[in-house]
PDB file of N, CA and C in Angstrom:
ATOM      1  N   UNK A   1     -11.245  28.759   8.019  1.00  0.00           N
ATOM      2  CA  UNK A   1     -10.379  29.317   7.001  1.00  0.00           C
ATOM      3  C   UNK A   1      -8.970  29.461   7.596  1.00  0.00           C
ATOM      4  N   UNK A   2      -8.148  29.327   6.936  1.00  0.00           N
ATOM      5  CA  UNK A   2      -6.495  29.283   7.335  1.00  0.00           C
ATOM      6  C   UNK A   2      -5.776  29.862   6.183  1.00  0.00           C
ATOM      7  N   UNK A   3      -4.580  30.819   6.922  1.00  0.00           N
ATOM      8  CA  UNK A   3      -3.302  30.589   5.219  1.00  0.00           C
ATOM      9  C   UNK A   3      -2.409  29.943   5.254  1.00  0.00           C
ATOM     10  N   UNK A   4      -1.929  30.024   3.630  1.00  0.00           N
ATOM     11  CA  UNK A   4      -0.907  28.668   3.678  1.00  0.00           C
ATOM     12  C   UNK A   4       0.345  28.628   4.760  1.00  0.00           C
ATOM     13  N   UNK A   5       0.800  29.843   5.296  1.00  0.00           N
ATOM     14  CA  UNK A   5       1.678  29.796   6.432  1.00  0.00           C
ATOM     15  C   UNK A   5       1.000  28.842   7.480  1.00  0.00           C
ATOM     16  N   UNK A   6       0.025  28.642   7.528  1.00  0.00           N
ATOM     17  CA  UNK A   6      -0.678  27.962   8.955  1.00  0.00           C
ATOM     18  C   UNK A   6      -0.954  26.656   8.203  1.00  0.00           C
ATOM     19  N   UNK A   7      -1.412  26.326   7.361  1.00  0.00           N
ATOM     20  CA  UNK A   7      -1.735  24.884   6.226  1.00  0.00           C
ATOM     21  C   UNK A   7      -0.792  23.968   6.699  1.00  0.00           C
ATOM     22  N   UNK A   8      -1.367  22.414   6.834  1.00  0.00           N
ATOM     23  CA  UNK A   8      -0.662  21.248   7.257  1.00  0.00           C
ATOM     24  C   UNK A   8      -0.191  20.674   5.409  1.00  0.00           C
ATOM     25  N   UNK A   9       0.913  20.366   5.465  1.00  0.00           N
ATOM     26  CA  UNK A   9       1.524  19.728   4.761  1.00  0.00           C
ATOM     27  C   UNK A   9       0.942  18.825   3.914  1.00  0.00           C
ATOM     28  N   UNK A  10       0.872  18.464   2.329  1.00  0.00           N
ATOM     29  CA  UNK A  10       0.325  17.495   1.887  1.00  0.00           C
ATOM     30  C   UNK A  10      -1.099  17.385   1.918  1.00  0.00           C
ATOM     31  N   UNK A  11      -1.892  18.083   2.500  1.00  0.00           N
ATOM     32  CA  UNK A  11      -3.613  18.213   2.599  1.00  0.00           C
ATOM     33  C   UNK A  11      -3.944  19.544   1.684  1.00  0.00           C
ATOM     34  N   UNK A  12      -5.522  18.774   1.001  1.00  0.00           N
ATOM     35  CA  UNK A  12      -5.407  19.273   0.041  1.00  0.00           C
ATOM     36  C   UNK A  12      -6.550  20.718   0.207  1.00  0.00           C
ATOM     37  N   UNK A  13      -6.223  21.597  -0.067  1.00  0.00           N
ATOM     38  CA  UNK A  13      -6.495  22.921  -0.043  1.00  0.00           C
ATOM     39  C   UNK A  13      -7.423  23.744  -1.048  1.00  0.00           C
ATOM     40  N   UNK A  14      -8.141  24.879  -0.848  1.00  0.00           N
ATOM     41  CA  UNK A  14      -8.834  25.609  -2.059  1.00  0.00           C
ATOM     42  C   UNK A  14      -8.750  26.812  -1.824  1.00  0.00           C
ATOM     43  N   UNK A  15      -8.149  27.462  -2.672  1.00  0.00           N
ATOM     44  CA  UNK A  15      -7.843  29.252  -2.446  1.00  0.00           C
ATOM     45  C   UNK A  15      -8.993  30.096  -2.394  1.00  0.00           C
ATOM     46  N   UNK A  16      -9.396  30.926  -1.262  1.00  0.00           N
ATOM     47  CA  UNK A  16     -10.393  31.256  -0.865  1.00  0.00           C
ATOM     48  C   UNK A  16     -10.467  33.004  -1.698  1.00  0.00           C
ATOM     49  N   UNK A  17      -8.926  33.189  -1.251  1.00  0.00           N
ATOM     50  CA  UNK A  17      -9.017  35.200  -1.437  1.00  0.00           C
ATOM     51  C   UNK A  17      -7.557  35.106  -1.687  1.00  0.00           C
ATOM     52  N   UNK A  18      -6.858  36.134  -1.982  1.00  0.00           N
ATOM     53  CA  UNK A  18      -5.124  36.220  -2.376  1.00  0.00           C
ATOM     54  C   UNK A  18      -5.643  37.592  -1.725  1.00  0.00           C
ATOM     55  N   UNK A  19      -5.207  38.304  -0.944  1.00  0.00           N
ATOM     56  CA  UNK A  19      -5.407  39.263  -0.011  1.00  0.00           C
ATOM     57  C   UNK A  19      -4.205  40.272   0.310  1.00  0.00           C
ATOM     58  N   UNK A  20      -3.395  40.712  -0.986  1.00  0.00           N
ATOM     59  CA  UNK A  20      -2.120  40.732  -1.105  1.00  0.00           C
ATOM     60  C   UNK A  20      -2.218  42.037  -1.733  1.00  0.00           C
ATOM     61  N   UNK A  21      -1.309  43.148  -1.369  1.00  0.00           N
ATOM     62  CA  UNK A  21      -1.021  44.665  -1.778  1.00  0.00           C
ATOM     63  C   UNK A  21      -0.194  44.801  -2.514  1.00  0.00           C
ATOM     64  N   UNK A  22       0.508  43.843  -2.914  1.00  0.00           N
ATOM     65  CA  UNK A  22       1.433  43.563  -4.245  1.00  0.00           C
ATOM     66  C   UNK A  22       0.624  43.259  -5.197  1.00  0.00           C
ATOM     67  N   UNK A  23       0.835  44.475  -6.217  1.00  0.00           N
ATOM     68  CA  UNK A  23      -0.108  43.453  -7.094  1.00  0.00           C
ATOM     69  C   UNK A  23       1.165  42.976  -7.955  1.00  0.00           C
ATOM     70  N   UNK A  24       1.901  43.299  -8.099  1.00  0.00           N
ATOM     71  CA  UNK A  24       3.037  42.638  -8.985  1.00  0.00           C
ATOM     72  C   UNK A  24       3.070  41.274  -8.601  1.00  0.00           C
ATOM     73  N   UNK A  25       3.273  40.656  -7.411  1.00  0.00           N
ATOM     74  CA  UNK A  25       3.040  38.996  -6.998  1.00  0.00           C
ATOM     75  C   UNK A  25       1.552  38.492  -7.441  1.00  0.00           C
ATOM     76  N   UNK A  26       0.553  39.340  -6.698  1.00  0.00           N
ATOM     77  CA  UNK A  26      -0.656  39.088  -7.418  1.00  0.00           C
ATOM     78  C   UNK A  26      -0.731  38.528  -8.754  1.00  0.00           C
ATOM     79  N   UNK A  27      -0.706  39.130  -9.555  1.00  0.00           N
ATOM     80  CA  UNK A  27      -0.190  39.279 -11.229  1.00  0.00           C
ATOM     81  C   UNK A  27       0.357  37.905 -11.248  1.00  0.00           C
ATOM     82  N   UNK A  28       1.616  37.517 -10.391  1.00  0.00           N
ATOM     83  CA  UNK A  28       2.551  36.639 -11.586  1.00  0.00           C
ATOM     84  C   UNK A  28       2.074  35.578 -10.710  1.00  0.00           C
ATOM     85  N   UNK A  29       1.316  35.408  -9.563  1.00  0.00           N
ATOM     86  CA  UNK A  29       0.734  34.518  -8.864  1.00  0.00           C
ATOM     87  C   UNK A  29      -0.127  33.815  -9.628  1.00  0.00           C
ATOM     88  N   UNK A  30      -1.714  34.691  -9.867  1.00  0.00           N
ATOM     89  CA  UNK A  30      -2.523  34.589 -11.522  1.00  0.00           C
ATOM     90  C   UNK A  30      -1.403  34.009 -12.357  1.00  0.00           C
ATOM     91  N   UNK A  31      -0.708  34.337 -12.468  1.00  0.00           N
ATOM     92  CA  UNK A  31      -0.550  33.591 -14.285  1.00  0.00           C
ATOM     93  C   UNK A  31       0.440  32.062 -13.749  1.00  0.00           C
ATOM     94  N   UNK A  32       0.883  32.253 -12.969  1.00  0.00           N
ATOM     95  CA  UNK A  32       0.738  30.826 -12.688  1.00  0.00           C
ATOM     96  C   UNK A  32       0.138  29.657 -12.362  1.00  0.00           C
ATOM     97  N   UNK A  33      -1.304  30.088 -12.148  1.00  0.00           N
ATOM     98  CA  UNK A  33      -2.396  29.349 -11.443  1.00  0.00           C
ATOM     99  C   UNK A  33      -3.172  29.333 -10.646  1.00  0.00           C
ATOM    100  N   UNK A  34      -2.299  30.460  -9.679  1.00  0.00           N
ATOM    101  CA  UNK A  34      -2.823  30.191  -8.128  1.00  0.00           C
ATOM    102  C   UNK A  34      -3.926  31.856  -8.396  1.00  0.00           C
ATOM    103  N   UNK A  35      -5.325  31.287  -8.662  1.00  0.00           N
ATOM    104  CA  UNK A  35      -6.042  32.144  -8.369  1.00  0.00           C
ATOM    105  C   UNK A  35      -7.455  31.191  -7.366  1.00  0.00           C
ATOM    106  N   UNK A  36      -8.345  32.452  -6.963  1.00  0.00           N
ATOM    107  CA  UNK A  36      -9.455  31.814  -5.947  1.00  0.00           C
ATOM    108  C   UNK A  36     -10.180  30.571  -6.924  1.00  0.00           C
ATOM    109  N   UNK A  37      -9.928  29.621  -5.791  1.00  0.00           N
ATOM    110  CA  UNK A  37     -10.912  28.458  -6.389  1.00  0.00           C
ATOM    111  C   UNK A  37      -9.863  27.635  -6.700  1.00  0.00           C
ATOM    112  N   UNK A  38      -8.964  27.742  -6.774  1.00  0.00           N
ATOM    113  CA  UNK A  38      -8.171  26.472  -7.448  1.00  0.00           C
ATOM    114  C   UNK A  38      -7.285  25.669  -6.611  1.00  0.00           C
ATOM    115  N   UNK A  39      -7.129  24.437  -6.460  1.00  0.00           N
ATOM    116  CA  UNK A  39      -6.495  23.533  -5.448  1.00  0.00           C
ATOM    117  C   UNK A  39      -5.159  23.700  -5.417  1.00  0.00           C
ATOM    118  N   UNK A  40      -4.670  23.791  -3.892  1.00  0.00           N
ATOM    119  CA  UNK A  40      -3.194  23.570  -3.994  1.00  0.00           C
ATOM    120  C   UNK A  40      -2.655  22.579  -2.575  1.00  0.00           C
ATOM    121  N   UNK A  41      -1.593  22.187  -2.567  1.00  0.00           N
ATOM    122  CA  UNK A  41      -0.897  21.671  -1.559  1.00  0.00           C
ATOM    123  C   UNK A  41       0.018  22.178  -0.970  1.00  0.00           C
ATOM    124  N   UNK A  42       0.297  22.752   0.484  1.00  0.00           N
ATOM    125  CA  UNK A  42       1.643  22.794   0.878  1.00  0.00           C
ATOM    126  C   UNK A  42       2.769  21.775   0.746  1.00  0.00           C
ATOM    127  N   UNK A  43       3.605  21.898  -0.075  1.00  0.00           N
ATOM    128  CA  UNK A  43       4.094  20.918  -0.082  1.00  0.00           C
ATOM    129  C   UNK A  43       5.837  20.992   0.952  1.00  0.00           C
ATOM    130  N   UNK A  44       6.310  22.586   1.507  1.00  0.00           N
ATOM    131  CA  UNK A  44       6.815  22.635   2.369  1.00  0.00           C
ATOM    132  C   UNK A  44       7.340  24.334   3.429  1.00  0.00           C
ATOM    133  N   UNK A  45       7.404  24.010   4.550  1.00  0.00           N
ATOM    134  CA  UNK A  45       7.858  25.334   4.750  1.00  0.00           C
ATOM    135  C   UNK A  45       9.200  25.012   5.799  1.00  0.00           C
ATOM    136  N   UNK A  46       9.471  26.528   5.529  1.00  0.00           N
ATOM    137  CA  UNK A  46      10.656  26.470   5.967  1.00  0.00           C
ATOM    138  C   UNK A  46      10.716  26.844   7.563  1.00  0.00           C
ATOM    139  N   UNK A  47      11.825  26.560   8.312  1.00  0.00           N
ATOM    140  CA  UNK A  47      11.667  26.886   9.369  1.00  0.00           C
ATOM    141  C   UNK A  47      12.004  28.448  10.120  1.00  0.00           C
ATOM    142  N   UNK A  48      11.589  28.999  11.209  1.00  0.00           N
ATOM    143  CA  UNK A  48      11.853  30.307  11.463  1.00  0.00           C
ATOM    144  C   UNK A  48      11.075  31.234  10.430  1.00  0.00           C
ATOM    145  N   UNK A  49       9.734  31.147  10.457  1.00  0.00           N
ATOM    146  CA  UNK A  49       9.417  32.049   9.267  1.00  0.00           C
ATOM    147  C   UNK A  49       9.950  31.785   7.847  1.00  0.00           C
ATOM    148  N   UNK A  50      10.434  31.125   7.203  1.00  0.00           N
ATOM    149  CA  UNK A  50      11.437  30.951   5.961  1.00  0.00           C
ATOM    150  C   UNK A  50      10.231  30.971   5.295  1.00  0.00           C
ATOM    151  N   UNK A  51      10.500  30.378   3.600  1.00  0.00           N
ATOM    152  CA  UNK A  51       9.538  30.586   2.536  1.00  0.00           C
ATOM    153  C   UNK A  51       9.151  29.299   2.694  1.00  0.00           C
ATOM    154  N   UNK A  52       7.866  29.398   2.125  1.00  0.00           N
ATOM    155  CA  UNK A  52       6.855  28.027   1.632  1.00  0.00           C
ATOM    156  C   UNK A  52       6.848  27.400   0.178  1.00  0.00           C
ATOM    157  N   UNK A  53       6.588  26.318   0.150  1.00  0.00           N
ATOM    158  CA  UNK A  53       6.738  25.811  -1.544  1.00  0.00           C
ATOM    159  C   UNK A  53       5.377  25.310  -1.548  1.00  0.00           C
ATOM    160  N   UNK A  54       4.654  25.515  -2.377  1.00  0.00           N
ATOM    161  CA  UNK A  54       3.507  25.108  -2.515  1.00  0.00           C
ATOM    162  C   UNK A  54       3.009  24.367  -3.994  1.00  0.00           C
ATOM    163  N   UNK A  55       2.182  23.866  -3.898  1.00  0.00           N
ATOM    164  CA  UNK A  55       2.089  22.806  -5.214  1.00  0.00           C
ATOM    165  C   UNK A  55       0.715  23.161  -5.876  1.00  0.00           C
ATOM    166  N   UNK A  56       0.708  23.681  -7.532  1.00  0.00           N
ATOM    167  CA  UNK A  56      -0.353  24.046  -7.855  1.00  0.00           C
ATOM    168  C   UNK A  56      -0.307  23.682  -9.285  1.00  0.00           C
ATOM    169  N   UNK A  57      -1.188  22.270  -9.150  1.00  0.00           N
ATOM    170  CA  UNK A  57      -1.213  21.939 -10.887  1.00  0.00           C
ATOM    171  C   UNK A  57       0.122  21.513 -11.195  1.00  0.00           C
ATOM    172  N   UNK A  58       0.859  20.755 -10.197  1.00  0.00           N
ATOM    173  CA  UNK A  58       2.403  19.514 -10.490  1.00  0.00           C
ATOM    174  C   UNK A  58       3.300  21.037 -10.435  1.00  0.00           C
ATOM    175  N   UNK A  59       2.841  22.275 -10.270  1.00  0.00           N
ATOM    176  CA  UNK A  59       4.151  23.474 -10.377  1.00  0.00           C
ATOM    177  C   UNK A  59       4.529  24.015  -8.623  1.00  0.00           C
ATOM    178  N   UNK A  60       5.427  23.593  -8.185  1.00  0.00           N
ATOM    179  CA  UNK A  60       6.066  23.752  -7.193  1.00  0.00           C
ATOM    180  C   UNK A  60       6.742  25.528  -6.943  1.00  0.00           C
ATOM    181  N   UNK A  61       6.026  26.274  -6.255  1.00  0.00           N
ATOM    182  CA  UNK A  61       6.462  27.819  -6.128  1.00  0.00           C
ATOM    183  C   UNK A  61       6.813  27.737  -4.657  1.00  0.00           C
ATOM    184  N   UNK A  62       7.360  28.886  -4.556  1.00  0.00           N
ATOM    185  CA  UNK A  62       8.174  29.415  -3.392  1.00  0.00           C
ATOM    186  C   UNK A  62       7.538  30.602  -3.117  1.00  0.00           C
ATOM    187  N   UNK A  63       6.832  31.203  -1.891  1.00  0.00           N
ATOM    188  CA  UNK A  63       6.776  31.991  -1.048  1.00  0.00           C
ATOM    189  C   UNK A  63       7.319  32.543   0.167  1.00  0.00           C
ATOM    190  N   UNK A  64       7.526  33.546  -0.073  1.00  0.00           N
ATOM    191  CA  UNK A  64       7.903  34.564   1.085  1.00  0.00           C
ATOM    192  C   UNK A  64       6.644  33.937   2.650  1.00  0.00           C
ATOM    193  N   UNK A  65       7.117  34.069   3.291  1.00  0.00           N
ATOM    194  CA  UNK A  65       5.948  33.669   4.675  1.00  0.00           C
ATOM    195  C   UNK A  65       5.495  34.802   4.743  1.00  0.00           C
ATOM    196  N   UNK A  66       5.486  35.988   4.658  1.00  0.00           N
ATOM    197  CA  UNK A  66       4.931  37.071   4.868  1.00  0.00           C
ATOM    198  C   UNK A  66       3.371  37.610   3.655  1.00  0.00           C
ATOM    199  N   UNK A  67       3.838  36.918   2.647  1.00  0.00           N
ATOM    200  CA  UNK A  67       3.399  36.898   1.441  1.00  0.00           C
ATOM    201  C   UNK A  67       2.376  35.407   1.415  1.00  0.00           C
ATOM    202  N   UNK A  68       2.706  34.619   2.257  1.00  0.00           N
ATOM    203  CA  UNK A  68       1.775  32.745   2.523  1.00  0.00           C
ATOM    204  C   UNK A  68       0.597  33.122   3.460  1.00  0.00           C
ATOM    205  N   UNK A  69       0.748  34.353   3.977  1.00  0.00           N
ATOM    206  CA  UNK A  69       0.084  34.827   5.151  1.00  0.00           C
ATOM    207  C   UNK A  69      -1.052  35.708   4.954  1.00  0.00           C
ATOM    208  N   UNK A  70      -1.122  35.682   3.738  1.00  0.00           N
ATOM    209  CA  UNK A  70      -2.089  36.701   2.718  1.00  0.00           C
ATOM    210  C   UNK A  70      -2.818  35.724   1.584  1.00  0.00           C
ATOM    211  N   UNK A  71      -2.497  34.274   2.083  1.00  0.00           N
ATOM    212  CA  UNK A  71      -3.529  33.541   0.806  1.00  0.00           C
ATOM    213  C   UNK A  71      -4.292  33.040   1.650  1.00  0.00           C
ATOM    214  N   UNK A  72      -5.950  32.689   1.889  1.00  0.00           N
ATOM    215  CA  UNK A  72      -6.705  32.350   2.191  1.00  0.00           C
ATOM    216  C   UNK A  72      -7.161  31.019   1.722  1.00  0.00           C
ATOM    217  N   UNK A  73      -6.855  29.897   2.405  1.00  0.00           N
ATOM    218  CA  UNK A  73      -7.408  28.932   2.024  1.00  0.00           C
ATOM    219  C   UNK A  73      -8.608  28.074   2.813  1.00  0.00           C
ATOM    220  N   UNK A  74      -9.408  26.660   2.483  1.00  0.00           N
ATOM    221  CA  UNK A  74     -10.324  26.287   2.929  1.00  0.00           C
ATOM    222  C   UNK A  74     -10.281  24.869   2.726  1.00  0.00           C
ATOM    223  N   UNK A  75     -10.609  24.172   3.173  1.00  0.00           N
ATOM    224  CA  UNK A  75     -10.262  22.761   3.484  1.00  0.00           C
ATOM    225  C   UNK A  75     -10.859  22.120   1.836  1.00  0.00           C
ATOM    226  N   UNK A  76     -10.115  21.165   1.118  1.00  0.00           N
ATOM    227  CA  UNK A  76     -11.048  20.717  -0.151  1.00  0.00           C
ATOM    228  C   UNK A  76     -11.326  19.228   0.242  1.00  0.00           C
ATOM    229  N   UNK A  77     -12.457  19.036   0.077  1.00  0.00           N
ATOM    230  CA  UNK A  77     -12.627  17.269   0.392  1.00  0.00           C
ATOM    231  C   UNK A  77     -12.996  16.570  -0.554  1.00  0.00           C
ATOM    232  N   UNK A  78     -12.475  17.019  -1.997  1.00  0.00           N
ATOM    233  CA  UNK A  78     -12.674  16.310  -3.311  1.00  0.00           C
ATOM    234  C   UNK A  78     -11.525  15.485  -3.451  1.00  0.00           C
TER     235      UNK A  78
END
């Protein structure tokens, strides 16, 4: 298991847990897609800790690294 702060680029991923004390991100995370079970891609991070963009269902979001570090993902081989 890995989070998306640690996730290699372009490999494809399955959200394990969102493990996050915000629920306000929680919340608008859900309604964008990204809940357990559903595939995503890193599609980039930034350097020095910076934010992550991640790809879920062709929708490209931005994370805080502190906040990438709290999604649980698992390797998908579909």
């Amino acid at each position: 298991m890995t989070h998306v702060a640690d996730a290699q680029i372009g490999i494809n991923y399955r959200v394990t847990t969102l493990d996050m004390n915000n629920s306000n991100l929680k919340h608008r995370l859900r309604a964008l897609g990204c809940i357990e079970g559903c595939q995503l891609q890193v599609h980039q991070k930034g350097l020095f800790k910076g934010p992550c963009t991640i790809n879920i269902n062709g929708q490209h979001i931005s994370i805080r690294h502190c906040d990438a570090c709290k999604i649980c993902l698992e390797h998908c081989y579909e």
